[in-house]
Protein backbone atom coordinates (compact mmCIF):
# COMPACT_ATOMS: atom_id res chain seq x y z
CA UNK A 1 0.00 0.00 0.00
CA UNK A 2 1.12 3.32 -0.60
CA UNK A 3 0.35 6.52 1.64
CA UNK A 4 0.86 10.35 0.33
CA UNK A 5 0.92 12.33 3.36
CA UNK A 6 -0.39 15.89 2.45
CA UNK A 7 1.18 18.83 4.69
CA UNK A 8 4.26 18.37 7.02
CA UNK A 9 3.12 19.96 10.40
CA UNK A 10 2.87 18.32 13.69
CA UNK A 11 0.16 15.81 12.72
CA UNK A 12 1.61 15.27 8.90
CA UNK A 13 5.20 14.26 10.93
CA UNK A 14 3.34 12.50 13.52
CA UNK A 15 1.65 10.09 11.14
CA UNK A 16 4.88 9.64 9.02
CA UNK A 17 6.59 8.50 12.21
CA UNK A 18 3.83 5.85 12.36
CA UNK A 19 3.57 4.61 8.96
CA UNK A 20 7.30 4.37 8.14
CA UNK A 21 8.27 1.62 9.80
CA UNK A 22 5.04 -0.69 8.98
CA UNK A 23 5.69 -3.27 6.66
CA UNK A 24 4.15 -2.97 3.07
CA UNK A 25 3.57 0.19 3.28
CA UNK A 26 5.38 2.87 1.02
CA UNK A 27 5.20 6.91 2.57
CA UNK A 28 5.25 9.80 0.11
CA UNK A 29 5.26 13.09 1.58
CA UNK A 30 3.55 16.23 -0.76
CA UNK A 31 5.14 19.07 0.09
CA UNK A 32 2.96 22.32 -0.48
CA UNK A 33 5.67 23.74 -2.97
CA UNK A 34 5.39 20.86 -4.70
CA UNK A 35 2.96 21.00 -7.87
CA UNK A 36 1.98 17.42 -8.49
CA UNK A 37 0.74 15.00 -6.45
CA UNK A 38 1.94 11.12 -6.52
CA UNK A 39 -0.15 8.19 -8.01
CA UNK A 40 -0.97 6.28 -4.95
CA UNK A 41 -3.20 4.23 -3.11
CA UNK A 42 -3.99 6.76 -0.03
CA UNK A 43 -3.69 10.48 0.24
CA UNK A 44 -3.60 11.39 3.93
CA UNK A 45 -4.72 15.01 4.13
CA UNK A 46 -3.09 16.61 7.03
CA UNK A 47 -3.15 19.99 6.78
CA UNK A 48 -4.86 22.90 8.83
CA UNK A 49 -8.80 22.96 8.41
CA UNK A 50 -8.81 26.11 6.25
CA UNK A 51 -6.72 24.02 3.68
CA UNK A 52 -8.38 20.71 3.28
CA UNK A 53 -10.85 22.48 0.73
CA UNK A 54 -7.98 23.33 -1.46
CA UNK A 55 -6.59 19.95 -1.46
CA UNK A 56 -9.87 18.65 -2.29
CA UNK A 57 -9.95 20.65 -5.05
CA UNK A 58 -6.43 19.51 -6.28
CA UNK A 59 -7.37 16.22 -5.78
CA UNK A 60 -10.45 16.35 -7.67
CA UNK A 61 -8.66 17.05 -11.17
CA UNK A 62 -5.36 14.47 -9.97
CA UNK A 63 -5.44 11.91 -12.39
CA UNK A 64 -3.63 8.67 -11.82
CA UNK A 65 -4.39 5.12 -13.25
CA UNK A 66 -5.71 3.16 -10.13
CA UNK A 67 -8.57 4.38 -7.64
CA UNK A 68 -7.33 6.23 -4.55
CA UNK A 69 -8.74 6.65 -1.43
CA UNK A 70 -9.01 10.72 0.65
CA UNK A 71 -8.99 10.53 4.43
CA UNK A 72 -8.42 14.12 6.10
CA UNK A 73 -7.46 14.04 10.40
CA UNK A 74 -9.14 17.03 11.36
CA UNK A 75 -11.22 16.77 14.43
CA UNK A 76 -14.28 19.50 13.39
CA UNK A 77 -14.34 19.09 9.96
CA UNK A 78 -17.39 16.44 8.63
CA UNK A 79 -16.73 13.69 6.35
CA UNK A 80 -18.59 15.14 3.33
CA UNK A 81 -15.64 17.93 2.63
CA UNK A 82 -14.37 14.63 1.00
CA UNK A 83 -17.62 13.53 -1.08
CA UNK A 84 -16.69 15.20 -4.44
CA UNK A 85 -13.66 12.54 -4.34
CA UNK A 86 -15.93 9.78 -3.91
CA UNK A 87 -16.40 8.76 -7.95
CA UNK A 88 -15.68 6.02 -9.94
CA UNK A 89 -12.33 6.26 -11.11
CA UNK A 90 -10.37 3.89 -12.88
CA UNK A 91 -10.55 -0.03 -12.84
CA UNK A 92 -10.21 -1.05 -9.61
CA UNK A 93 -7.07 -1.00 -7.19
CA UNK A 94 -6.05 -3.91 -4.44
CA UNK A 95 -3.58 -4.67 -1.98
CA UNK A 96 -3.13 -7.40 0.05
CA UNK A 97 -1.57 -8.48 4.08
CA UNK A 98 -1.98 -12.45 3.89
CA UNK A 99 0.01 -11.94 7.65
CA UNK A 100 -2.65 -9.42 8.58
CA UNK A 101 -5.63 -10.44 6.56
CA UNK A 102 -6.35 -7.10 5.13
CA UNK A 103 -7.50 -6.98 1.54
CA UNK A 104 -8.53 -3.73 -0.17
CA UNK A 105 -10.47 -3.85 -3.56
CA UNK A 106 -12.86 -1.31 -5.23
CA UNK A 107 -13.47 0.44 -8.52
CA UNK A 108 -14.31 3.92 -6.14
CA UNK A 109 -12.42 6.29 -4.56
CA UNK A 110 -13.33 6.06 -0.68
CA UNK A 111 -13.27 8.62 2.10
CA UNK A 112 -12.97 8.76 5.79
CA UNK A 113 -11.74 10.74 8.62
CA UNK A 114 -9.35 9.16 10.98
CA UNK A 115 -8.61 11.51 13.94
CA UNK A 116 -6.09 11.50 16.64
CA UNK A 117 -7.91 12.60 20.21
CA UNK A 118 -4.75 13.52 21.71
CA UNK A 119 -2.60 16.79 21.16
CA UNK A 120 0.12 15.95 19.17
CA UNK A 121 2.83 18.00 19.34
CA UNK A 122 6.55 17.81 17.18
CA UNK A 123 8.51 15.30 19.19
CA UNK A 124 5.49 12.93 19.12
CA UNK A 125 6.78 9.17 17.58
CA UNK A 126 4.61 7.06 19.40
CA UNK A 127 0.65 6.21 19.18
CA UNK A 128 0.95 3.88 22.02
CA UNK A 129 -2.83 4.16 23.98
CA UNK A 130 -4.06 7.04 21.96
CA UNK A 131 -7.34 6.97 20.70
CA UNK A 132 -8.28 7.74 17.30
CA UNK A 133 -11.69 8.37 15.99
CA UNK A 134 -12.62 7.62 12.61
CA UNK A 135 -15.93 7.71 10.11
CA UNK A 136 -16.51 6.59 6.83
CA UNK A 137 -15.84 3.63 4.32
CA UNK A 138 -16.27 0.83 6.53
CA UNK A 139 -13.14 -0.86 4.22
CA UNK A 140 -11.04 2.24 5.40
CA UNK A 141 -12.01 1.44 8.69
CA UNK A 142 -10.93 -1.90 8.76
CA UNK A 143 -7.63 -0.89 7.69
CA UNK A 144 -7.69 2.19 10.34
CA UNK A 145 -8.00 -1.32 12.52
CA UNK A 146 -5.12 -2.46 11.34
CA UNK A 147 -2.98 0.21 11.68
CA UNK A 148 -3.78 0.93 15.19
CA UNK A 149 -3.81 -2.56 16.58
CA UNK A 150 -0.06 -2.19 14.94
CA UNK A 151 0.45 0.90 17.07
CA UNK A 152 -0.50 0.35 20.21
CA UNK A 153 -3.47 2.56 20.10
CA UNK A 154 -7.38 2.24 20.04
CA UNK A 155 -9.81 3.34 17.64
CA UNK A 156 -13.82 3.89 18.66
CA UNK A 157 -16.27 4.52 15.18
CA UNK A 158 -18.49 7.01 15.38
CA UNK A 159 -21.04 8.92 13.77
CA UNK A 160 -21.55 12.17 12.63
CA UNK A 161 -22.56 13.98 15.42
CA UNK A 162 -20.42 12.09 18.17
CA UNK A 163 -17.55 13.36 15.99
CA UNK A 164 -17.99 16.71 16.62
CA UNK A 165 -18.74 16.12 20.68
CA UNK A 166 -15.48 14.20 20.72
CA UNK A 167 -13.86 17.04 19.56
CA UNK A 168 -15.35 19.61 21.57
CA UNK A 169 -14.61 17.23 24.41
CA UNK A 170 -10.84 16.89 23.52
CA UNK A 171 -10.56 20.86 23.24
CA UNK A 172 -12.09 21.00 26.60
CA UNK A 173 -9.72 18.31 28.13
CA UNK A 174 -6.87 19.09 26.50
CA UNK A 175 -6.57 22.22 24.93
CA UNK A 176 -8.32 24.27 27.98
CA UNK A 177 -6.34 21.70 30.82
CA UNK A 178 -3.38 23.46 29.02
CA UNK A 179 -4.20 26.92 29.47
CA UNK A 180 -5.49 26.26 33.25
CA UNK A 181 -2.04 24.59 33.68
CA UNK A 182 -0.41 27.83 32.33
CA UNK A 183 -2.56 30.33 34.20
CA UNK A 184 -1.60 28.28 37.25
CA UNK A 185 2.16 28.34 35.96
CA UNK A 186 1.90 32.55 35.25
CA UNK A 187 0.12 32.87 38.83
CA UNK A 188 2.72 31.00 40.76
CA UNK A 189 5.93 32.59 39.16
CA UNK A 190 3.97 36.29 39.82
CA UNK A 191 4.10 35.01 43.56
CA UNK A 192 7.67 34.38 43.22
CA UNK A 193 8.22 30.24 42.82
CA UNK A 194 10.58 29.60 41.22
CA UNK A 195 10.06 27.86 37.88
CA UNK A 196 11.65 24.65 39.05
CA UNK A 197 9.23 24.97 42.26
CA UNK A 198 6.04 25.52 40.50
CA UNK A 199 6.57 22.47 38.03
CA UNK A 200 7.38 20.17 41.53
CA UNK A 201 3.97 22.00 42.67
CA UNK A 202 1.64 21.28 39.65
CA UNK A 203 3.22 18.18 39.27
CA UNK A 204 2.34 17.26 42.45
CA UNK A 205 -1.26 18.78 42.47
CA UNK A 206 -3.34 18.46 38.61
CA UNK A 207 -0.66 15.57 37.83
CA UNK A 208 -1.73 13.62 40.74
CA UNK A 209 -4.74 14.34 40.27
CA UNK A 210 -4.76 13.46 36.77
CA UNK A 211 -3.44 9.79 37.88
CA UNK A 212 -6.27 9.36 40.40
CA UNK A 213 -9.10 9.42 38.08
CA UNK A 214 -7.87 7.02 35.93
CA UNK A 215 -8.75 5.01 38.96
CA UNK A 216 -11.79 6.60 40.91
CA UNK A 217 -14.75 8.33 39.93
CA UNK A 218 -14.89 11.89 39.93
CA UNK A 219 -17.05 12.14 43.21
CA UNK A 220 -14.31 10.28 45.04
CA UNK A 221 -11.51 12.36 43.79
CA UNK A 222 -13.42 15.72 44.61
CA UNK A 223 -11.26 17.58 47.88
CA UNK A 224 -11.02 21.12 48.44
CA UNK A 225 -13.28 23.67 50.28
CA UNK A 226 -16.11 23.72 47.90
CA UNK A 227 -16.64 20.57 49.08
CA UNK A 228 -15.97 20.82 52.57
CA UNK A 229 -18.10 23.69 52.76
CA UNK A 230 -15.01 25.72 53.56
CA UNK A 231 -16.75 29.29 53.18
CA UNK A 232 -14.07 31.18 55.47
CA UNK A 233 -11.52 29.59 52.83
CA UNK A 234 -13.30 30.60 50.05
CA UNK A 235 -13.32 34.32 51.36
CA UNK A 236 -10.10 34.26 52.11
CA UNK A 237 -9.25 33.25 48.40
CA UNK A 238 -11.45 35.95 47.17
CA UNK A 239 -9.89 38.63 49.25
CA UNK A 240 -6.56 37.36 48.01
CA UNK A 241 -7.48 37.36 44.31
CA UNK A 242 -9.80 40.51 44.13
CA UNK A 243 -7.18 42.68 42.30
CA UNK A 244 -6.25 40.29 39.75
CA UNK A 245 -9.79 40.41 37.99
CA UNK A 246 -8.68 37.60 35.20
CA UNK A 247 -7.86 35.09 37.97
CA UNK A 248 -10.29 36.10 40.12
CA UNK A 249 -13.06 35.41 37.03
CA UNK A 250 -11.39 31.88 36.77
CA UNK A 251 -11.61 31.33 40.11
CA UNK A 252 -15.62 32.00 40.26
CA UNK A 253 -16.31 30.59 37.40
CA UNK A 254 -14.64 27.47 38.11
CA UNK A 255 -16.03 27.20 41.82
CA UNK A 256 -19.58 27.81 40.45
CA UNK A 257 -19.26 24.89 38.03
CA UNK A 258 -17.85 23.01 41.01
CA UNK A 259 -21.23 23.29 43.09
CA UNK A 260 -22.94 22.46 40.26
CA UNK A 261 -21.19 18.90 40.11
CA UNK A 262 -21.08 18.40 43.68
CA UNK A 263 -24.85 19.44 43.83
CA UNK A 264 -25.59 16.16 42.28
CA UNK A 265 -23.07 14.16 44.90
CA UNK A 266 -24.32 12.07 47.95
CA UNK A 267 -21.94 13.08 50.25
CA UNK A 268 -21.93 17.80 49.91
CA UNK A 269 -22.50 20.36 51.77
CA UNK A 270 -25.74 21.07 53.30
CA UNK A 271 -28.17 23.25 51.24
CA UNK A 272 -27.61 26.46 52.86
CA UNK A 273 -23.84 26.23 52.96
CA UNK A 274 -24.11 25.73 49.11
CA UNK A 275 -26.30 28.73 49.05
CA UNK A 276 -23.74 30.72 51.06
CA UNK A 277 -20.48 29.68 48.45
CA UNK A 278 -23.08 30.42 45.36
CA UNK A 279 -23.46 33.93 46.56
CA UNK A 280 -19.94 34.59 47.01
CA UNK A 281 -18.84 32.91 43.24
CA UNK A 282 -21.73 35.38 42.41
CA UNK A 283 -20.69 38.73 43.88
């Protein structure tokens, strides 16, 4: 099988770290200086969202001998920026794993989406217990199988819809866990830690953290005074923050979605307590 990988950014080097050292497979990269694209049997698009049109477009008019299959790895974007590949094209292209059992063989181009739900920075080699989501041909699919049972990672199909919550879930988890990590960071080097200090400290605090829900529901891993019904630690908090209005905003915010999740806990603090903390994330 041969895979063009379209854009070299984080997730184009990512996935060429992957596929290299399979067996039977042959990478191309496309380059976007580059003015043709190869004849192959996958094009990989992995460029930013505002690009994948374009290469859709290019890909459209590519002409090569054999059918080809599209599959972009952007988390947002649906599976239908792909459709106007989907035509019959040629006479039919197959490949074969007799180790591995996968057989490909079609006289149409197919699409899908395969998408890593993980952030994926540059020095990122490994898929090893990442998850990848993926829609579309169900033979792409079965080869999306493949590929991750030969890295180490998981795939989970989904539908249309659950696409796009995955993604807004991974933004939340991952993309906003990195800026509260950082405001923490910013807040504690403001007080004077030094930076050695505050990664011991966060290491210590959302790491640990991080590790215990892996095991425990998130009831059982809820401390702090929100759930004490610490209200004279909560003021004194406040008081503390009340000049810095971007922390302090965090800080409310993030306590009032607190009582809302412990509101539906057995063990919280009683009604009027709650009432009491509500006020003050309030004022």
């Amino acid at each position: 099988m041969s895979v063009c990988i379209i854009g070299h950014g984080r997730v184009g080097k990512f996935f060429e770290a992957l596929l290299m050292p399979m067996k039977g497979i042959r990478v191309f990269i496309k380059h976007k200086h580059e003015p043709r694209y190869p004849a192959v049997d996958v094009f990989l698009i992995c460029v930013q969202d505002q690009w994948v049109s374009k290469v859709v477009e290019e890909l459209t008019v590519h002409e090569q001998d054999q059918v080809f299959s599209a599959v972009h790895c952007s988390g947002i974007l649906p599976l239908n920026v792909l459709s106007s590949l989907a035509e019959v094209n040629g006479e039919g292209s197959r490949w074969n794993d007799n180790n591995n059992g996968v057989r490909y063989e079609s006289e149409f181009n197919k699409i899908a989406v395969l998408h890593p739900l993980a952030p994926i920075n540059s020095q990122m080699v490994s898929a090893e217990n990442i998850l990848f989501d993926a829609i579309g041909d169900p033979e792409l699919l079965l080869i999306f199988e493949h590929w991750c049972k030969n890295w180490g990672a998981r795939l989970i199909k989904v539908d249309a819809h659950q696409k796009k919550i995955l993604h807004i879930a991974a933004v939340m988890s991952c993309n906003y866990l990195t800026t509260l990590y950082g405001m923490v960071e910013d807040f504690l080097e403001f007080e004077q830690f030094s930076k050695v200090e505050v990664r011991q400290i966060l290491s210590a605090s959302m790491g640990r953290t991080l590790e215990q829900l892996d095991d425990i529901s998130v009831e059982k891993a809820m401390t702090g005074p929100i759930i004490r019904g610490d209200i004279d630690t909560i003021r004194e908090h406040l008081a503390i923050l009340k000049d810095d209005q971007q922390r302090l905003g965090l800080y409310k915010n993030l306590g009032n979605s607190t009582i809302d999740m412990i509101s539906k806990f057995k063990c919280k603090p009683s009604e009027e307590t709650i009432k009491v903390m509500r006020a003050l994330f309030n004022r």
